[in-house]
C-alpha atoms as a PDB file:
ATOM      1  CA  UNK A   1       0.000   0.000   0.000  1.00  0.00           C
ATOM      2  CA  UNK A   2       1.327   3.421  -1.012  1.00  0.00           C
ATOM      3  CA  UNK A   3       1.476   5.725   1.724  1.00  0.00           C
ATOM      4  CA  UNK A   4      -0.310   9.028   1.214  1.00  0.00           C
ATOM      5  CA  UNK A   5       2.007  11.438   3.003  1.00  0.00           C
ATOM      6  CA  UNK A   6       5.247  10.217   1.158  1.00  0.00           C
ATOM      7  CA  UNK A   7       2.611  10.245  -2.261  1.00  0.00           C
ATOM      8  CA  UNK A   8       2.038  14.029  -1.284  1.00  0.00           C
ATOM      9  CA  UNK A   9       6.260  14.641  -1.106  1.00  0.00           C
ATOM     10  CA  UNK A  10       6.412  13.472  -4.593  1.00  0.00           C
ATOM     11  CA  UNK A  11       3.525  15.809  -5.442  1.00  0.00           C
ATOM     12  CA  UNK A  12       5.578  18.928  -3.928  1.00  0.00           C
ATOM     13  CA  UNK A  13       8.549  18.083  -5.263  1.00  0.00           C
ATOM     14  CA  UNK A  14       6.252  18.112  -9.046  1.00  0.00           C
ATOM     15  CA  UNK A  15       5.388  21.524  -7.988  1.00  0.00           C
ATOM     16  CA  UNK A  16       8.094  23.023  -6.147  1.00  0.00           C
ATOM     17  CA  UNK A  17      11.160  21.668  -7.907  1.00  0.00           C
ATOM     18  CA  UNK A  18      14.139  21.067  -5.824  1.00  0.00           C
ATOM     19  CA  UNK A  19      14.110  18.727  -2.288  1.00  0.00           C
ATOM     20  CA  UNK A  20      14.843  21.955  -0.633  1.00  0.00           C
ATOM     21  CA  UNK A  21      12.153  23.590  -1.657  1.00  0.00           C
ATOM     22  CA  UNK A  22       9.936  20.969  -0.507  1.00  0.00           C
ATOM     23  CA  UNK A  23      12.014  20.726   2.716  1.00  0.00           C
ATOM     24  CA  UNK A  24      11.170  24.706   3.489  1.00  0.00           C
ATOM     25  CA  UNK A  25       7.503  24.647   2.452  1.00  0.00           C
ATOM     26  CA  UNK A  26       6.712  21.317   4.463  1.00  0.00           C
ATOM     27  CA  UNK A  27       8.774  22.400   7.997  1.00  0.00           C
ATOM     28  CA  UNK A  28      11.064  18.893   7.036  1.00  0.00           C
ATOM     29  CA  UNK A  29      14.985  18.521   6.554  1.00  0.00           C
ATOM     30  CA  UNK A  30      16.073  17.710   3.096  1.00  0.00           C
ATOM     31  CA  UNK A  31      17.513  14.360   4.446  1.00  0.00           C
ATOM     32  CA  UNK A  32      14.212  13.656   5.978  1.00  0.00           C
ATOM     33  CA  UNK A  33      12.401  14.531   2.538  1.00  0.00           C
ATOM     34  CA  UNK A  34      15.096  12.188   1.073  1.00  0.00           C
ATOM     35  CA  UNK A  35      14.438   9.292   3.175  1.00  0.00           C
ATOM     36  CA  UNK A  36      10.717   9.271   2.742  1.00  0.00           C
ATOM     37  CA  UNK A  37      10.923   9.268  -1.033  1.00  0.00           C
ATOM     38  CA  UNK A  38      13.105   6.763  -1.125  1.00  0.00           C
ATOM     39  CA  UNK A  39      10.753   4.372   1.232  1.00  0.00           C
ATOM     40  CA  UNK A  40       7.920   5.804  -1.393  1.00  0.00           C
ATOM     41  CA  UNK A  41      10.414   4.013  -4.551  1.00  0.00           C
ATOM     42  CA  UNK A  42      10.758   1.099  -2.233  1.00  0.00           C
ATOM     43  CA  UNK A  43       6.742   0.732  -1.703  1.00  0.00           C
ATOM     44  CA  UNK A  44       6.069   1.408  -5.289  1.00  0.00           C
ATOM     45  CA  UNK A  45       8.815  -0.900  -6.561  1.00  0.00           C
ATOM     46  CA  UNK A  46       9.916   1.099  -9.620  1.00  0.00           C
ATOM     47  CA  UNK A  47      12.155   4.073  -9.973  1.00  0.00           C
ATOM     48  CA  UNK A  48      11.000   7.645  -9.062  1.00  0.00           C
ATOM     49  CA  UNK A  49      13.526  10.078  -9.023  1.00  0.00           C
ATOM     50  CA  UNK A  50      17.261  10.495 -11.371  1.00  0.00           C
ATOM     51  CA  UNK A  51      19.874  12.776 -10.934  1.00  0.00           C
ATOM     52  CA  UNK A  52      20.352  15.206 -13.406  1.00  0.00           C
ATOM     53  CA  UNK A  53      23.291  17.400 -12.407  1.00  0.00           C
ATOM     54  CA  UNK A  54      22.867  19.149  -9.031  1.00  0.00           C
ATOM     55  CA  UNK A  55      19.365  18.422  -9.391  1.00  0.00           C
ATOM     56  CA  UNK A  56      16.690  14.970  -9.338  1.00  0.00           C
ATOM     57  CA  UNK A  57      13.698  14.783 -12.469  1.00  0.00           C
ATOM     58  CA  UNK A  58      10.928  12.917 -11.892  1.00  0.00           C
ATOM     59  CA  UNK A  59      10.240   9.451 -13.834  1.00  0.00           C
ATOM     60  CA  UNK A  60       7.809   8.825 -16.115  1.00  0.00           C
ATOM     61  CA  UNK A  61       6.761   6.642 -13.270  1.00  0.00           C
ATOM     62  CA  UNK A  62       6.922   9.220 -10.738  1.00  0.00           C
ATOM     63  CA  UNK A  63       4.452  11.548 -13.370  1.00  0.00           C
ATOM     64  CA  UNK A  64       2.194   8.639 -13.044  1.00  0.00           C
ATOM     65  CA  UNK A  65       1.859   8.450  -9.296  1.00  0.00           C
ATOM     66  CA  UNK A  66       1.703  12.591  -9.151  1.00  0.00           C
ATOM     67  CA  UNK A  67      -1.245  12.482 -11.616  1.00  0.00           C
ATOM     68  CA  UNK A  68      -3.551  10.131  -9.351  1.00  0.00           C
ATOM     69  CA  UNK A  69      -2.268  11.844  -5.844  1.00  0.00           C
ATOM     70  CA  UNK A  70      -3.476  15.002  -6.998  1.00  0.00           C
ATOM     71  CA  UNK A  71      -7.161  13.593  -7.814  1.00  0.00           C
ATOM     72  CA  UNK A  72      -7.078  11.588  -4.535  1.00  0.00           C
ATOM     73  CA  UNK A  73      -6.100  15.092  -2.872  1.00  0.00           C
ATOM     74  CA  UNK A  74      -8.989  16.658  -4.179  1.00  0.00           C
ATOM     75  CA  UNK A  75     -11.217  13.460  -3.739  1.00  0.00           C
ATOM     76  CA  UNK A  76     -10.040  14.349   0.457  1.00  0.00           C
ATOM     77  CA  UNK A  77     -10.959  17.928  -0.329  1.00  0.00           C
ATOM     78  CA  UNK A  78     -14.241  17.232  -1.490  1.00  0.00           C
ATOM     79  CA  UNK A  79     -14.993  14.852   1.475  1.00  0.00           C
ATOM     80  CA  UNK A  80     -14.021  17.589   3.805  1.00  0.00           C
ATOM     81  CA  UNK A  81     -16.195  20.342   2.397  1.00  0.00           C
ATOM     82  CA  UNK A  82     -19.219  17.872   2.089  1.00  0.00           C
ATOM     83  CA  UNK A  83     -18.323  16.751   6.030  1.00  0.00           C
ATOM     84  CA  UNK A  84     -18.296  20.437   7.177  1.00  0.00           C
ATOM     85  CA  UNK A  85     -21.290  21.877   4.586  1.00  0.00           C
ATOM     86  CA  UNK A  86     -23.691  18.625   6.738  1.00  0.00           C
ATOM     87  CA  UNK A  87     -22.855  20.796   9.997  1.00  0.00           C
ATOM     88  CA  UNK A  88     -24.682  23.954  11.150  1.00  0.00           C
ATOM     89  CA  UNK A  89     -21.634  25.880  12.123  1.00  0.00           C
ATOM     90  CA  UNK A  90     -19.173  27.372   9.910  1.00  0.00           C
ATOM     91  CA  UNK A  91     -15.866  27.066  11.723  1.00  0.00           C
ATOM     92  CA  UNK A  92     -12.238  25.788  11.145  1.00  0.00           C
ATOM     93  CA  UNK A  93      -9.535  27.981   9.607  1.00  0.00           C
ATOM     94  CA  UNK A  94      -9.539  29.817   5.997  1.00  0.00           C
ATOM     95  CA  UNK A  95      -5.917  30.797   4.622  1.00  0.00           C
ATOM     96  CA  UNK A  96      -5.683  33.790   2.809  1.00  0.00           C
ATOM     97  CA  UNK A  97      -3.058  35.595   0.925  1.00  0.00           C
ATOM     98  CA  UNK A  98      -3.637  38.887  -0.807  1.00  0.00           C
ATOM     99  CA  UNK A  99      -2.157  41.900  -2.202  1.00  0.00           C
ATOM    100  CA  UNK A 100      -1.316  44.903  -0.323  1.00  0.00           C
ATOM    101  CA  UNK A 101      -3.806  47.214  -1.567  1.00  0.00           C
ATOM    102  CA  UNK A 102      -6.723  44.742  -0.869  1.00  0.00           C
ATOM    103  CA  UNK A 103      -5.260  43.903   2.577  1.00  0.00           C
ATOM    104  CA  UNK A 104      -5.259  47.680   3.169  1.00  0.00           C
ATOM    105  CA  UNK A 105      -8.823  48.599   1.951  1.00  0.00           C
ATOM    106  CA  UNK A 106     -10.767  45.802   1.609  1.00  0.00           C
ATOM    107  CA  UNK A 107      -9.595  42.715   4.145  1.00  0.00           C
ATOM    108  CA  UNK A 108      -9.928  44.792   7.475  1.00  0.00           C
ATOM    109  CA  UNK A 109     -14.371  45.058   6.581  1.00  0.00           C
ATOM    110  CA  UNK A 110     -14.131  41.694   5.501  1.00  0.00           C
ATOM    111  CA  UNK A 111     -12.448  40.380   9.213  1.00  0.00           C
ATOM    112  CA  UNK A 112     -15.450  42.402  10.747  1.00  0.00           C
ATOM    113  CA  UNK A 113     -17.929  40.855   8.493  1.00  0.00           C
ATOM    114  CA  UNK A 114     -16.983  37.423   9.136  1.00  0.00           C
ATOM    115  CA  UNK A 115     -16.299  38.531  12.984  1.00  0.00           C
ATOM    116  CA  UNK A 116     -20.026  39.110  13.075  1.00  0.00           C
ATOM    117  CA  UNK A 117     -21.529  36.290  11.495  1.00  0.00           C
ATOM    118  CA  UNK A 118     -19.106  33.467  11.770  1.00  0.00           C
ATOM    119  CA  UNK A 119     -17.453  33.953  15.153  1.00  0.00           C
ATOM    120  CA  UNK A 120     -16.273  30.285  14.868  1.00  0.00           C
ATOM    121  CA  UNK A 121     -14.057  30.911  11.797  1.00  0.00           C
ATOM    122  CA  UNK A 122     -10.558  31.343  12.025  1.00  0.00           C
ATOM    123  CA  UNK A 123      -9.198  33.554   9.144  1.00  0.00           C
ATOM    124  CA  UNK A 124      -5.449  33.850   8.362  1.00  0.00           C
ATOM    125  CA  UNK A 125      -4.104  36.674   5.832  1.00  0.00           C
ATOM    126  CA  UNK A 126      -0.797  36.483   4.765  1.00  0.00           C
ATOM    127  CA  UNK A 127       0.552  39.454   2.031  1.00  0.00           C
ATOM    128  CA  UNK A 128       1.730  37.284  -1.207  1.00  0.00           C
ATOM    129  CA  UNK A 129       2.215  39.194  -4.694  1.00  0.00           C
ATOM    130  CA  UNK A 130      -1.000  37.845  -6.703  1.00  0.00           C
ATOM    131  CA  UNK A 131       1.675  35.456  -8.989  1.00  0.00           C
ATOM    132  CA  UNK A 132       3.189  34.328  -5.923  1.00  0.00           C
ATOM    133  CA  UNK A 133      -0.153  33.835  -3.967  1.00  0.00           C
ATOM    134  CA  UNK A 134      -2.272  32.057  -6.750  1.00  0.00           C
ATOM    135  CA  UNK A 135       1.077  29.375  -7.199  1.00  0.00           C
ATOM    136  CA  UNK A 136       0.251  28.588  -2.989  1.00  0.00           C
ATOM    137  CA  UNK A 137      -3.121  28.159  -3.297  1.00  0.00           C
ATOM    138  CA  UNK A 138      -2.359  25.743  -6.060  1.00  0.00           C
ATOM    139  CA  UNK A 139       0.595  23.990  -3.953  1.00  0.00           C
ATOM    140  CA  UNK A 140      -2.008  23.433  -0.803  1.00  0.00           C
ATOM    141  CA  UNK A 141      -0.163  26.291   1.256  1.00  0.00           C
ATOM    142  CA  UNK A 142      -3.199  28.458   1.223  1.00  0.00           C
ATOM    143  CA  UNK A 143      -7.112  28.006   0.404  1.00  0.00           C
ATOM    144  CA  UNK A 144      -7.891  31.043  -1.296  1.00  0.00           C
ATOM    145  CA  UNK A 145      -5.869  34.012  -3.114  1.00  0.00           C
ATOM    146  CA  UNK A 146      -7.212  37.802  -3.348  1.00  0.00           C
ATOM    147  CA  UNK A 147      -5.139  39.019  -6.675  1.00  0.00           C
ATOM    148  CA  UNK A 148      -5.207  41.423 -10.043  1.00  0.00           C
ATOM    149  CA  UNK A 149      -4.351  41.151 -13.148  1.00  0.00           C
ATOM    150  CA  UNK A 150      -3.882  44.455 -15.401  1.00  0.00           C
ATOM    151  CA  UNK A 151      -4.558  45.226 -18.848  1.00  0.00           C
ATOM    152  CA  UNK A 152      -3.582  43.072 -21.249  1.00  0.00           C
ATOM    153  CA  UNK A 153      -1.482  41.141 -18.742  1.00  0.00           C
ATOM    154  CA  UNK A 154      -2.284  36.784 -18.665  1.00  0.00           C
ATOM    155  CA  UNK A 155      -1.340  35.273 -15.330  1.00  0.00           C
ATOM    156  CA  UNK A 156      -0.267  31.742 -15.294  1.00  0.00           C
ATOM    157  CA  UNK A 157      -2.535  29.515 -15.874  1.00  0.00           C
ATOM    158  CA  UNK A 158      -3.408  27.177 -13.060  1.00  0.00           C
ATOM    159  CA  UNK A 159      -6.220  24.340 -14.113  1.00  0.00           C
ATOM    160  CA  UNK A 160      -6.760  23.698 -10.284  1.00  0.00           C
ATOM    161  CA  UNK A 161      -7.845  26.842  -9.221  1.00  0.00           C
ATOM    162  CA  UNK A 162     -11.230  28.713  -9.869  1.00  0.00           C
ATOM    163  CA  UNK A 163     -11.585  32.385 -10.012  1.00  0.00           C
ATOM    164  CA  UNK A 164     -14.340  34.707  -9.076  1.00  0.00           C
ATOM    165  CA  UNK A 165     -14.173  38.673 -10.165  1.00  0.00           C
ATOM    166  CA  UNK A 166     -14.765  40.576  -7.408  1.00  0.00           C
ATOM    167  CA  UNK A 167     -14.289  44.646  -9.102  1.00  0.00           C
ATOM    168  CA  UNK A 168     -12.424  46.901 -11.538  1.00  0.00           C
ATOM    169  CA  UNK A 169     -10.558  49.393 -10.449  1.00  0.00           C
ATOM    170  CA  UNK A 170      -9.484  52.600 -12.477  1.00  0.00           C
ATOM    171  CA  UNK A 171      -5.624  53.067 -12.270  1.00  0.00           C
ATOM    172  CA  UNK A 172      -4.876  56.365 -12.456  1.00  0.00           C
ATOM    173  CA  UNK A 173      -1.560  59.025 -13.320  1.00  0.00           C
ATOM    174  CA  UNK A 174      -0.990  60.457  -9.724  1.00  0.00           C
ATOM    175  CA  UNK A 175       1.047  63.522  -9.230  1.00  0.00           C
ATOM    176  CA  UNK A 176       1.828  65.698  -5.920  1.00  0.00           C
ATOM    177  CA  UNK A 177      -0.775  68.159  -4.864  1.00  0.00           C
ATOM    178  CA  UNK A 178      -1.089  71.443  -6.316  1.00  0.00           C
ATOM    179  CA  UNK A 179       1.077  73.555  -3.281  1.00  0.00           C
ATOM    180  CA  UNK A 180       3.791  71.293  -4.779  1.00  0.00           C
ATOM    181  CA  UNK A 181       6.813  73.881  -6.146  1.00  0.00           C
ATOM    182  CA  UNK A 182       8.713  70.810  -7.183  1.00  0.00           C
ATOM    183  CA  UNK A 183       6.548  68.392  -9.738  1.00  0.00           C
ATOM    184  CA  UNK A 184       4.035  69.636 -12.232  1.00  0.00           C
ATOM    185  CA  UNK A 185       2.071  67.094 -14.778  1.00  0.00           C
ATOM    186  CA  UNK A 186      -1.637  66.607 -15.968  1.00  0.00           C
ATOM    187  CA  UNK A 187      -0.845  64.201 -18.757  1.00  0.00           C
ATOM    188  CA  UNK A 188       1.518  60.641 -19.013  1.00  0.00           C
ATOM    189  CA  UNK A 189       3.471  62.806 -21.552  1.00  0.00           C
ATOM    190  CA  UNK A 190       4.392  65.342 -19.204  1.00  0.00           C
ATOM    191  CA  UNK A 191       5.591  63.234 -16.954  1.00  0.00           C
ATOM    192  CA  UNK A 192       8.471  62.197 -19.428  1.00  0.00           C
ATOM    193  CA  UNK A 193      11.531  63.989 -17.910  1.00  0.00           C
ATOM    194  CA  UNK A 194      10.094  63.628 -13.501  1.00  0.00           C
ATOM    195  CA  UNK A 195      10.962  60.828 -11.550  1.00  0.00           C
ATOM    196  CA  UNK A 196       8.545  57.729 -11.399  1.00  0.00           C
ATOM    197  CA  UNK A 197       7.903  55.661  -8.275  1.00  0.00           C
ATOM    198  CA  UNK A 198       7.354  52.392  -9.465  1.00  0.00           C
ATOM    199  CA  UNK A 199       6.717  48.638  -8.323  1.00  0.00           C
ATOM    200  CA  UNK A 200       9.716  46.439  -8.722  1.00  0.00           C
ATOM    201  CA  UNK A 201      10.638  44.486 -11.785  1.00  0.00           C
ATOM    202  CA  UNK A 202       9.002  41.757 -12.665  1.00  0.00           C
ATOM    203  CA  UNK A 203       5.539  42.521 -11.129  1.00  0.00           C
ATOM    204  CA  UNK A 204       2.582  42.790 -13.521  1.00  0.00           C
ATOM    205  CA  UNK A 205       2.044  46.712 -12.505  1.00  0.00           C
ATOM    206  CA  UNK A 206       5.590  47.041 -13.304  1.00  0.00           C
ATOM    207  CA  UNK A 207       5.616  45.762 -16.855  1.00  0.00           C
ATOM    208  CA  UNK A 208       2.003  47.485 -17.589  1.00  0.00           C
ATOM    209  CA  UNK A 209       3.144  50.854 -16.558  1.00  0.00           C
ATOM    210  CA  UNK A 210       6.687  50.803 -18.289  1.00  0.00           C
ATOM    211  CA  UNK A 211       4.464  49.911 -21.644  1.00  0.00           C
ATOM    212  CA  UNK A 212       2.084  52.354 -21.142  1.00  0.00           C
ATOM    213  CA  UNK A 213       4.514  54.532 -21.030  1.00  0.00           C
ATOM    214  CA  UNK A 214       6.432  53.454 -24.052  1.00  0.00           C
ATOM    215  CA  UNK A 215       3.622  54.173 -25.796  1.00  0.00           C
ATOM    216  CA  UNK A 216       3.003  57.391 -24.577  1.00  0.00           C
ATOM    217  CA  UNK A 217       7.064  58.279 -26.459  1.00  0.00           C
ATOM    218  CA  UNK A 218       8.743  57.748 -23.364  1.00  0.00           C
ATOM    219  CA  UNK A 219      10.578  55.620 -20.681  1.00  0.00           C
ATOM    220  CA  UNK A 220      10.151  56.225 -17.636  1.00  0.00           C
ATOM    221  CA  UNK A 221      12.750  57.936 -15.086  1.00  0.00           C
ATOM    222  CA  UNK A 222      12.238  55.108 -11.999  1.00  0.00           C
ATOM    223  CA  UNK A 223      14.609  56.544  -9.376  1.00  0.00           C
ATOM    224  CA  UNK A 224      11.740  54.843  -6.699  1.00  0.00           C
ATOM    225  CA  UNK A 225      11.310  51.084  -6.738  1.00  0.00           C
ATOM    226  CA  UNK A 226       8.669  49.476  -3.923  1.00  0.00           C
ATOM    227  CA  UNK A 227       5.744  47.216  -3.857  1.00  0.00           C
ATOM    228  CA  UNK A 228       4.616  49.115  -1.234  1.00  0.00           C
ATOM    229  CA  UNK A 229       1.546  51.519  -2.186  1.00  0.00           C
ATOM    230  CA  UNK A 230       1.575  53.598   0.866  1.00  0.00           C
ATOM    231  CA  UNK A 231       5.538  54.319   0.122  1.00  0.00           C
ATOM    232  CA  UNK A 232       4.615  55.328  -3.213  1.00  0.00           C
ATOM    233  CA  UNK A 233       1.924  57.802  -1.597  1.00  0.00           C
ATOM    234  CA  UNK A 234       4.037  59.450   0.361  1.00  0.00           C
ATOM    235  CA  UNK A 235       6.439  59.668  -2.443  1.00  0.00           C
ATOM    236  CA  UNK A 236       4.588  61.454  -4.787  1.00  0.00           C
ATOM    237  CA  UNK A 237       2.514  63.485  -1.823  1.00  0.00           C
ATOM    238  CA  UNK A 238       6.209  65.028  -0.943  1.00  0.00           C
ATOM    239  CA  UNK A 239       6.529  65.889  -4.525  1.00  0.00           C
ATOM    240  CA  UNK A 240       9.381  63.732  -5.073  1.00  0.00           C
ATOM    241  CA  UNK A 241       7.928  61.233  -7.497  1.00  0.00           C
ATOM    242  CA  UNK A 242       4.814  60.633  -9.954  1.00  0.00           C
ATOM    243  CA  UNK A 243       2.784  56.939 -10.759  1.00  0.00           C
ATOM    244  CA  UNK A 244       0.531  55.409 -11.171  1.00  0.00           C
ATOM    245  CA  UNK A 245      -2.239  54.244  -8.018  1.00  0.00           C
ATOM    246  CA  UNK A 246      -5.446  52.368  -8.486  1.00  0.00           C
ATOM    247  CA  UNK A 247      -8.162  53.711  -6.729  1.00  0.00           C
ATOM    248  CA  UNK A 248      -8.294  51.124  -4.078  1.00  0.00           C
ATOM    249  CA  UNK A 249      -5.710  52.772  -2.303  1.00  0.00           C
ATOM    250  CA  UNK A 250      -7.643  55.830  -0.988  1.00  0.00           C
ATOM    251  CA  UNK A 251     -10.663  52.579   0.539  1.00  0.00           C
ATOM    252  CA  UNK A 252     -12.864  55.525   1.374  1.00  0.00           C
ATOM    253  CA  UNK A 253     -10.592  58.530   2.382  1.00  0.00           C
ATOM    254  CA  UNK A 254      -9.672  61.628  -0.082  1.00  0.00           C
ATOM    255  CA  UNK A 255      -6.469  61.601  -1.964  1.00  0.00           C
ATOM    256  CA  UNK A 256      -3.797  63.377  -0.793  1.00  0.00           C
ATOM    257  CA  UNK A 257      -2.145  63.732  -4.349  1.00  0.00           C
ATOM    258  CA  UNK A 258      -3.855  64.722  -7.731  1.00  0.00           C
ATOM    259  CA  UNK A 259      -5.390  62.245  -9.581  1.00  0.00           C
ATOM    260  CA  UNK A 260      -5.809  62.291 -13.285  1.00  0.00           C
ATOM    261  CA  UNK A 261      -7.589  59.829 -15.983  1.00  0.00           C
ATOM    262  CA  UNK A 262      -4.606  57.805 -18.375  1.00  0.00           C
ATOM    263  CA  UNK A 263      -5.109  56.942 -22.236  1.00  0.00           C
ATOM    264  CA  UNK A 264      -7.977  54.453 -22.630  1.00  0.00           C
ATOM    265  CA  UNK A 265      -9.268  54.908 -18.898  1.00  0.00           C
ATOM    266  CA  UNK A 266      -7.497  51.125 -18.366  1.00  0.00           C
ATOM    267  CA  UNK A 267      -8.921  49.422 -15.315  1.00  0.00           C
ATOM    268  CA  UNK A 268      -7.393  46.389 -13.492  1.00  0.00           C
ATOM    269  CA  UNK A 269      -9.532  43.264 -12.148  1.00  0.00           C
ATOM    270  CA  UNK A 270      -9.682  42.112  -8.642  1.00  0.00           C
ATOM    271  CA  UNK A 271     -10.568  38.259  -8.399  1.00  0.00           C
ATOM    272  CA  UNK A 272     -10.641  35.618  -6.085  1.00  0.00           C
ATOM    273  CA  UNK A 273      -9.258  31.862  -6.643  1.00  0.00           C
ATOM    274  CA  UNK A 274      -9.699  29.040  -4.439  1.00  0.00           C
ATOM    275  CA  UNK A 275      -9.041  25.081  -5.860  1.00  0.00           C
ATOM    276  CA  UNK A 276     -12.007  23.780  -6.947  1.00  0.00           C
ATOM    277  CA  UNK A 277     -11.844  20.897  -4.832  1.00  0.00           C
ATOM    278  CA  UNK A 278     -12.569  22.987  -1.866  1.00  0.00           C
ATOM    279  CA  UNK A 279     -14.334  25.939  -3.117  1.00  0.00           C
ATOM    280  CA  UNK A 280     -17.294  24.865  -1.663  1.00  0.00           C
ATOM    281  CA  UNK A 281     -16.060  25.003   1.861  1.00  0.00           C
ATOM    282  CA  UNK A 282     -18.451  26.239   3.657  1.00  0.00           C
ATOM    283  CA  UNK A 283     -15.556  28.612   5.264  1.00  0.00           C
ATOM    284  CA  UNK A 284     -14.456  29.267   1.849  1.00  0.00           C
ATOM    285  CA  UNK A 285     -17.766  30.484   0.877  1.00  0.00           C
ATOM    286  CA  UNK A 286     -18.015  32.523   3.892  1.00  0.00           C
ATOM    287  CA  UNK A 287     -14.827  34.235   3.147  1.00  0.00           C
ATOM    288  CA  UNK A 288     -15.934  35.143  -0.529  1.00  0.00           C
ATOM    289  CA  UNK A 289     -18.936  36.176   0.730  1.00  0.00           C
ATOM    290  CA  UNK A 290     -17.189  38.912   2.931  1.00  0.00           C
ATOM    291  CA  UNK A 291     -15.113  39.803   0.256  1.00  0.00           C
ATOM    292  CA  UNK A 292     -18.181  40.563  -1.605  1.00  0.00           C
ATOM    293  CA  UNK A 293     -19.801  42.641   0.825  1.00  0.00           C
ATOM    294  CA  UNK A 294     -16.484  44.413   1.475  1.00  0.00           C
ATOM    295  CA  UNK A 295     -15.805  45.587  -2.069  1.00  0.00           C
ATOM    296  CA  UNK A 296     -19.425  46.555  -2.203  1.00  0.00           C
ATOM    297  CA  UNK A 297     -19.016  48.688   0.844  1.00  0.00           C
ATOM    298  CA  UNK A 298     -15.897  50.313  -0.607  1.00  0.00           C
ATOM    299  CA  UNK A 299     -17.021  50.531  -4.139  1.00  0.00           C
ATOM    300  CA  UNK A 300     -20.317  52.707  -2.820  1.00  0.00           C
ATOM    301  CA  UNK A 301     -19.479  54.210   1.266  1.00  0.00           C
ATOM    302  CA  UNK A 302     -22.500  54.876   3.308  1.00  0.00           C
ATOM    303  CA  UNK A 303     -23.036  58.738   4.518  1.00  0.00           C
ATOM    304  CA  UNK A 304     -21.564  57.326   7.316  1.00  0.00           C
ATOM    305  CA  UNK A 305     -18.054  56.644   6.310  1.00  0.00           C
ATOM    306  CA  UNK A 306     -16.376  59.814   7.215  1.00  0.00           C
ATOM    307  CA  UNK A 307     -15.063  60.394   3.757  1.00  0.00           C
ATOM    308  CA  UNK A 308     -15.689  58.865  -0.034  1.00  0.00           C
ATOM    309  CA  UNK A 309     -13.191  58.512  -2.527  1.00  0.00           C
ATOM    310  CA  UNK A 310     -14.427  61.002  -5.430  1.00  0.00           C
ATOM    311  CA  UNK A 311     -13.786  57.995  -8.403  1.00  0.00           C
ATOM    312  CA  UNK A 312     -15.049  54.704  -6.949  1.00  0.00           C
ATOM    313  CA  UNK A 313     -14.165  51.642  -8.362  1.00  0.00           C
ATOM    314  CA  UNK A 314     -16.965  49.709  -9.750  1.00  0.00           C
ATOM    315  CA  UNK A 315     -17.635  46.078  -8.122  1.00  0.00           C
ATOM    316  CA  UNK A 316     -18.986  43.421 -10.637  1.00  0.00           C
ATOM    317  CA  UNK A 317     -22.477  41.615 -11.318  1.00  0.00           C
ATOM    318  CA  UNK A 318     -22.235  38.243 -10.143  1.00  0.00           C
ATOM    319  CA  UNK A 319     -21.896  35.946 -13.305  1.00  0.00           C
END
């Protein structure tokens, strides 16, 4: 009989690549991941892993055995969501990873959502770049990702995992305010000889804003490099910097730098993935459900909310 723990190490090392990478993600030692793959060959009788170099490939054998422990993972995902959907309480722990923006403007409602109605639910949020967050969800090490994608940007493609759109939100040129003697722009192609404050390289914001402005005649001046949001706020609010900010960012409060519209209004999509196997959780549900109710709240604040951001973004029918 195969034994489904060493099974799932084979799986991991599929997904992750190297024994040390499974070693870190699982809490084990490399010698212990070692060890239990090699009783996994003895159990199974046939070759799993070569060497190639520094490195081990999998076997055509080993493909074989990764193919059915995924199903029979998702088989024991299935059974759990169908055990905890037959009880009346929605409890047990929902990991989440999400992008800074949405942790800053839309998570925090969420929490007090599910707070409310599900006091039995634990709820774990962990800040993961979308690429980096939707590749954990897939590998198990999370249960459901809050990401983007921008304008004519794919993200890899991961058959596992669902995905729900949650809103669109209007990305925007933002330059210091007007009392700013430093940095003056209304228009991408004015911005052409300022600094930029831009996300590092690599990142889908990064490679969408560098194009747009490309096509604008220019590239950009990136003296600033951060993926943090609130860094590039107080960049451009100093008048030391101009970017680019989605409208997410101000979750209800005023801007504190100018805003103006970019060529083609372009938009990014928020979305939600989970693996289908336990989208149906019923904690899973109830986190998407807050989610929902969140965006909503920021999309259109209540009279309330002490102040409204004056371009919200829009939050989308349910398909």
């Amino acid at each position: 009989m195969l034994d489904v723990r060493r099974l799932r190490l084979l799986r991991e090392l599929k997904i992750r690549g190297t024994l040390a990478g499974v070693a870190e993600a699982l809490a084990y030692s490399p010698s212990a991941v070692s060890q239990q793959l090699a009783l996994l060959e003895k159990e199974a009788g046939v070759v799993l892993l070569k060497k190639v170099g520094r490195r081990v490939q999998l076997t055509p054998q080993a493909e074989i055995l990764v193919e059915h422990t995924t199903h029979l993972l998702e088989r024991l995902e299935l059974a759990e969501a169908d055990l905890r959907a037959s009880t009346t309480t929605v409890s047990g722990t929902v990991r989440v990873a999400v992008f800074q923006s949405a942790a800053l403007a839309v998570i925090p409602r969420a929490l007090t959502f599910l707070a409310d109605d599900f006091p039995a639910l634990r709820v774990e949020v962990t800040e993961r770049e979308p690429e980096r967050g939707l590749f954990e969800v897939a590998a198990r090490d999370f249960d459901l990702v809050l990401a983007e994608q921008y304008p004519g940007h794919t993200r890899a493609h991961w058959p596992d995992l669902d995905r729900v759109n949650l809103a669109t939100d209007a990305l925007r040129l933002a330059v210091p305010p007007e009392k700013s003697t430093r940095v003056h722009a209304a228009t991408l192609e004015e911005t052409a000889e300022l600094p930029w404050v831009m996300e590092p390289v690599g990142t889908a914001s990064r490679q969408w804003a560098t194009q747009l402005c490309r096509s604008a005649g220019f590239e950009p001046d990136v003296r600033f490099e951060t993926a943090d949001l609130i860094a590039h706020i107080r960049l451009i609010e100093s008048g030391n910097a101009v970017g680019i900010l989605p409208d997410l960012v101000w979750a209800g409060r005023m801007p504190a730098v100018q805003l103006h519209d970019l060529p083609g209004t372009p938009h990014r999509t928020l979305f939600s993935a989970a693996r289908r196997s336990s989208a149906q959780r019923p904690g899973v549900v109830a986190v998407r459900g807050a989610l929902d109710r969140a965006v909503s709240k920021v999309a259109k604040p209540t009279e309330s909310d002490p102040l409204e951001p004056p371009r919200p973004f829009e939050p989308l029918a349910p398909v």
